[in-house]
Protein backbone atom coordinates (compact mmCIF):
# COMPACT_ATOMS: atom_id res chain seq x y z
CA UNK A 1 -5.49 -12.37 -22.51
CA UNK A 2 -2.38 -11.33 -21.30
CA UNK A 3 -0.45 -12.71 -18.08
CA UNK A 4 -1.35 -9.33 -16.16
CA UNK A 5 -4.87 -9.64 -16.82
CA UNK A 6 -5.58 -12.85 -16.02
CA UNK A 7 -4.08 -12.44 -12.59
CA UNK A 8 -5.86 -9.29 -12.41
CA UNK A 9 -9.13 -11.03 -13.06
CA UNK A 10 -8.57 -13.36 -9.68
CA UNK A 11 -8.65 -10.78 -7.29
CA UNK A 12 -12.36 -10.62 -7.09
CA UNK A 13 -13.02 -14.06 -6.76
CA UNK A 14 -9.95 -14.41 -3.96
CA UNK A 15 -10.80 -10.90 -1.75
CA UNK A 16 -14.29 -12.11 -1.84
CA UNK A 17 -14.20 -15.34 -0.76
CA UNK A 18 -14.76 -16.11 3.20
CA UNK A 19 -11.57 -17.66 4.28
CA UNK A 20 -9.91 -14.46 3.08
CA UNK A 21 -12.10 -12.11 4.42
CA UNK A 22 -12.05 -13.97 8.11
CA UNK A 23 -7.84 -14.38 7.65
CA UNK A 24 -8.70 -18.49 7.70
CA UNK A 25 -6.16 -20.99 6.44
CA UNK A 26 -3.17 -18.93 7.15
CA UNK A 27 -1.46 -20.68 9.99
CA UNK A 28 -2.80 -17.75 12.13
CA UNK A 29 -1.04 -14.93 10.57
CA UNK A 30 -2.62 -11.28 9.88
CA UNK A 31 -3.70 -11.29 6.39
CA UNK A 32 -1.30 -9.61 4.59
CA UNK A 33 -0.86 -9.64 0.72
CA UNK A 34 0.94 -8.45 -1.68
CA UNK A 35 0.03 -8.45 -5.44
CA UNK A 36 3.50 -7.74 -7.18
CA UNK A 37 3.56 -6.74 -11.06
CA UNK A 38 5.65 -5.43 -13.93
CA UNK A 39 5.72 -1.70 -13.56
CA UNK A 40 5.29 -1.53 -16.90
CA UNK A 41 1.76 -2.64 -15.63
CA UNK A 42 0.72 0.62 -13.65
CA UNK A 43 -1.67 1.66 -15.90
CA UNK A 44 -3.49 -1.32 -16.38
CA UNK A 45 -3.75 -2.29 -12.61
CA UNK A 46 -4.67 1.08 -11.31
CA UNK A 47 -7.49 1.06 -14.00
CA UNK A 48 -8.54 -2.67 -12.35
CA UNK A 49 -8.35 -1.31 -9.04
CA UNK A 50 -10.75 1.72 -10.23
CA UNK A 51 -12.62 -1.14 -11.31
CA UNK A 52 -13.08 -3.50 -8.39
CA UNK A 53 -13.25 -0.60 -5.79
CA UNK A 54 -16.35 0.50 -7.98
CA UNK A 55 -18.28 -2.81 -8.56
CA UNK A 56 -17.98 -3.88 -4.84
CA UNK A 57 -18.52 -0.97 -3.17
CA UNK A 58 -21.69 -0.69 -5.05
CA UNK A 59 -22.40 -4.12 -4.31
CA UNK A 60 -25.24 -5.17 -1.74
CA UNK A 61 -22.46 -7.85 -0.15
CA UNK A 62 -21.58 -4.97 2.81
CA UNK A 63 -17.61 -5.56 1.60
CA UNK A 64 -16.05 -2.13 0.76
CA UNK A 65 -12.42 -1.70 -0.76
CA UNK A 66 -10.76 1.35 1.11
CA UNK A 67 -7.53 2.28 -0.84
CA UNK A 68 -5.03 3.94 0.44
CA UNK A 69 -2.61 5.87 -2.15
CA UNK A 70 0.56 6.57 -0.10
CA UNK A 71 1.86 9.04 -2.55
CA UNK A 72 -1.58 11.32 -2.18
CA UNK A 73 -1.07 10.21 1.59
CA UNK A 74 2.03 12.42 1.79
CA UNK A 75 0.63 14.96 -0.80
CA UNK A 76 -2.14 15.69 1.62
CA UNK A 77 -0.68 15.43 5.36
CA UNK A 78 2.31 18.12 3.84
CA UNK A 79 -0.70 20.34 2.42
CA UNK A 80 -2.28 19.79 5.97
CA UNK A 81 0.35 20.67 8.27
CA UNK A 82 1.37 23.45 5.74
CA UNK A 83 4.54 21.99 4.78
CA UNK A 84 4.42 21.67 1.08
CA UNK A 85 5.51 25.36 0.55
CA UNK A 86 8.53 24.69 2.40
CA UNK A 87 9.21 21.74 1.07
CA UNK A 88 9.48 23.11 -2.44
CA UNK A 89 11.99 25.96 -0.06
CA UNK A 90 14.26 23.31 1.23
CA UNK A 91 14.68 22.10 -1.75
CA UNK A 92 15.66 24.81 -4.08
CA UNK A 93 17.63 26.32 -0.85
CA UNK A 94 19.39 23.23 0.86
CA UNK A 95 18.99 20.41 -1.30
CA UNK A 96 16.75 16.97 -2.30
CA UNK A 97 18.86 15.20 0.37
CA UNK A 98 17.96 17.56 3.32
CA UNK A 99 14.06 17.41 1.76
CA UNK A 100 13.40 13.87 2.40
CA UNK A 101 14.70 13.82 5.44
CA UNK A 102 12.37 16.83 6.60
CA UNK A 103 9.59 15.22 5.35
CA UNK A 104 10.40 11.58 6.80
CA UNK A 105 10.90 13.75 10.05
CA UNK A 106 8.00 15.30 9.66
CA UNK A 107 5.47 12.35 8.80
CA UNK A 108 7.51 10.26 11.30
CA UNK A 109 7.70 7.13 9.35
CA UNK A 110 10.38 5.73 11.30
CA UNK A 111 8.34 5.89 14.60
CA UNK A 112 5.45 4.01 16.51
CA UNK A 113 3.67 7.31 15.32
CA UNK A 114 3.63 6.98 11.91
CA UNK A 115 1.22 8.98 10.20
CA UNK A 116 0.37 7.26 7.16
CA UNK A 117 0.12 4.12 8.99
CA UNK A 118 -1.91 5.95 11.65
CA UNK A 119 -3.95 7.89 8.70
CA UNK A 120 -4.64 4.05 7.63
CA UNK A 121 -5.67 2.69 11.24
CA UNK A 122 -8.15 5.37 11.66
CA UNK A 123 -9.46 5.29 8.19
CA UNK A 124 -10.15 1.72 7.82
CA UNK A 125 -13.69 0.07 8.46
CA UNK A 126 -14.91 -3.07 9.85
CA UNK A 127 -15.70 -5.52 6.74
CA UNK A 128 -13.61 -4.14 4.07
CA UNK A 129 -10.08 -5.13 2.60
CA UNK A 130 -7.73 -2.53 2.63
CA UNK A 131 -5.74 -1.93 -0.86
CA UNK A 132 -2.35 0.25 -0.44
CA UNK A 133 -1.56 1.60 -4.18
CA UNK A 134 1.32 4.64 -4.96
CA UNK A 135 4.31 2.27 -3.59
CA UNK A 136 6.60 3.90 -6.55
CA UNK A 137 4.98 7.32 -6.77
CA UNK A 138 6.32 7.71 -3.35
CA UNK A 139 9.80 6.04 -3.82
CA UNK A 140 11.68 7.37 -2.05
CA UNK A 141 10.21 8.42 0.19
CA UNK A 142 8.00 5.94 1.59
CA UNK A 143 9.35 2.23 1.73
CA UNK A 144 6.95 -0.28 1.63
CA UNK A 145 8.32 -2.77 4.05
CA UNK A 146 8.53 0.41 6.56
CA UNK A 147 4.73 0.87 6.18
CA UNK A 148 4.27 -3.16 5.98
CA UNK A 149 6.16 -3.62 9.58
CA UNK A 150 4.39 -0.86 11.36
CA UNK A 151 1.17 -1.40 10.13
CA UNK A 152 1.01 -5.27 10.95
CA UNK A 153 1.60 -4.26 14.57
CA UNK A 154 -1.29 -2.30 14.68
CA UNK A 155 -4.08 -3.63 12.02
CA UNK A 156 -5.44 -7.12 12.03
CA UNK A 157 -8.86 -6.94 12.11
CA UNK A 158 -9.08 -6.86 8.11
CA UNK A 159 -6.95 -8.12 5.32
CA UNK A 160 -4.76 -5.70 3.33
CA UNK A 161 -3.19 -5.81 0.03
CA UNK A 162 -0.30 -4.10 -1.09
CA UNK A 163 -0.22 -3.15 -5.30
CA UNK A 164 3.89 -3.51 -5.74
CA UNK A 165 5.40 -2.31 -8.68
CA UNK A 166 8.17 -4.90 -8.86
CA UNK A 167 9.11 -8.43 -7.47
CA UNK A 168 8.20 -9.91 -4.39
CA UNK A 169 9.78 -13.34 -3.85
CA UNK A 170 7.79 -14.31 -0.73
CA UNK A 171 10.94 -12.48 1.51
CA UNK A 172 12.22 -9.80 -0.65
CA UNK A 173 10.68 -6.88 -2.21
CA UNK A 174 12.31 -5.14 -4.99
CA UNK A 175 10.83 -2.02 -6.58
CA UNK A 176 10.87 -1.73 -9.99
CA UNK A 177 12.60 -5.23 -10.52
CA UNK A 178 15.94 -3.61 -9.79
CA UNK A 179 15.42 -1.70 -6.01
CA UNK A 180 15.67 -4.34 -3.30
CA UNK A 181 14.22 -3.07 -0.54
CA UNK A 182 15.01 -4.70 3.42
CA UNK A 183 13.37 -8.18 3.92
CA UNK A 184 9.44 -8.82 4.43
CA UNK A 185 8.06 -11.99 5.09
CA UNK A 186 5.08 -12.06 6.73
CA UNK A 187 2.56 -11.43 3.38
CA UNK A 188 1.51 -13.97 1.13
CA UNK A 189 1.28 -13.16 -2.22
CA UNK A 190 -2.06 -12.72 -2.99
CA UNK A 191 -2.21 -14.73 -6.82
């Protein structure tokens, strides 16, 4: 078994144990994790993920996994508001620079009115664990500790876990092993 698996194969066992699922033994913070892996990994941790999301949500325990893919997250709000076509124009016409920063505009990521992190709020249920997958699909885009910051202001009520394709030391993230994004602190990591 390799190292990647035999994290992989804790998760269960840790998201459905009480004291995780009530935030206990934390020291009182929101519980906030972050399971960080090799990108090289993707496949294999999306196909867990398919997995767990599967066998407990078809459980009789009342625990659902909601997951929330940022990258389809974007996909779908521009395909909602009608902006895709026009982001494909702004592209071709003024540039991948001037793109992003329509679209960050648009979604409002750097506001209290975030809508992915708003998308999540509304969208999340009592008694489940929230997963957050597509951190690299959406690079960059979307910056994890962004979504991280603004959504531990507003969701505390169940534990989330962030799938990050790189490093996270406990303060820094880096995507990818090589991309350090700003500092986060406040998640532990989850195995």
């Amino acid at each position: 078994m390799t190292n990647i698996e035999s994290r992989l194969d804790k998760i269960e066992e840790k998201i459905t144990n009480d004291d995780f699922l009530k935030n206990k033994g934390l020291g009182n913070e929101v519980g906030y994790y972050i399971f960080d892996y090799a990108p090289r990994n993707e496949l294999i941790v999306r196909g867990h993920i398919a997995y767990l999301k599967d066998k407990i949500n078809k459980s009789s325990s009342g625990l659902k996994i909601i997951e929330f893919d940022l990258y389809n997250m974007v996909i779908d709000i521009l395909k909602d508001k009608g902006y895709l076509e026009k982001c494909f124009d702004f592209e071709k016409t003024k540039g991948l620079d001037f793109t992003y920063e329509a679209i960050i505009k648009m979604l409002r990521l750097t506001s209290k009115s975030n809508l992915l992190v708003n998308h999540i709020v509304e969208n999340t249920l009592p008694n489940s664990v929230v997963f957050i997958t597509g951190v690299g699909k959406c690079y960059p885009l979307v910056r994890s500790h962004n979504v991280l910051n603004n959504l531990h202001q507003v969701l505390d009520s169940v534990p989330v876990v962030m799938f990050f394709p790189g490093i996270y030391s406990g303060q820094d993230l880096e995507l990818f092993g090589t991309i350090k994004d700003d500092n986060y602190y406040r998640a532990f990591k989850l195995v």
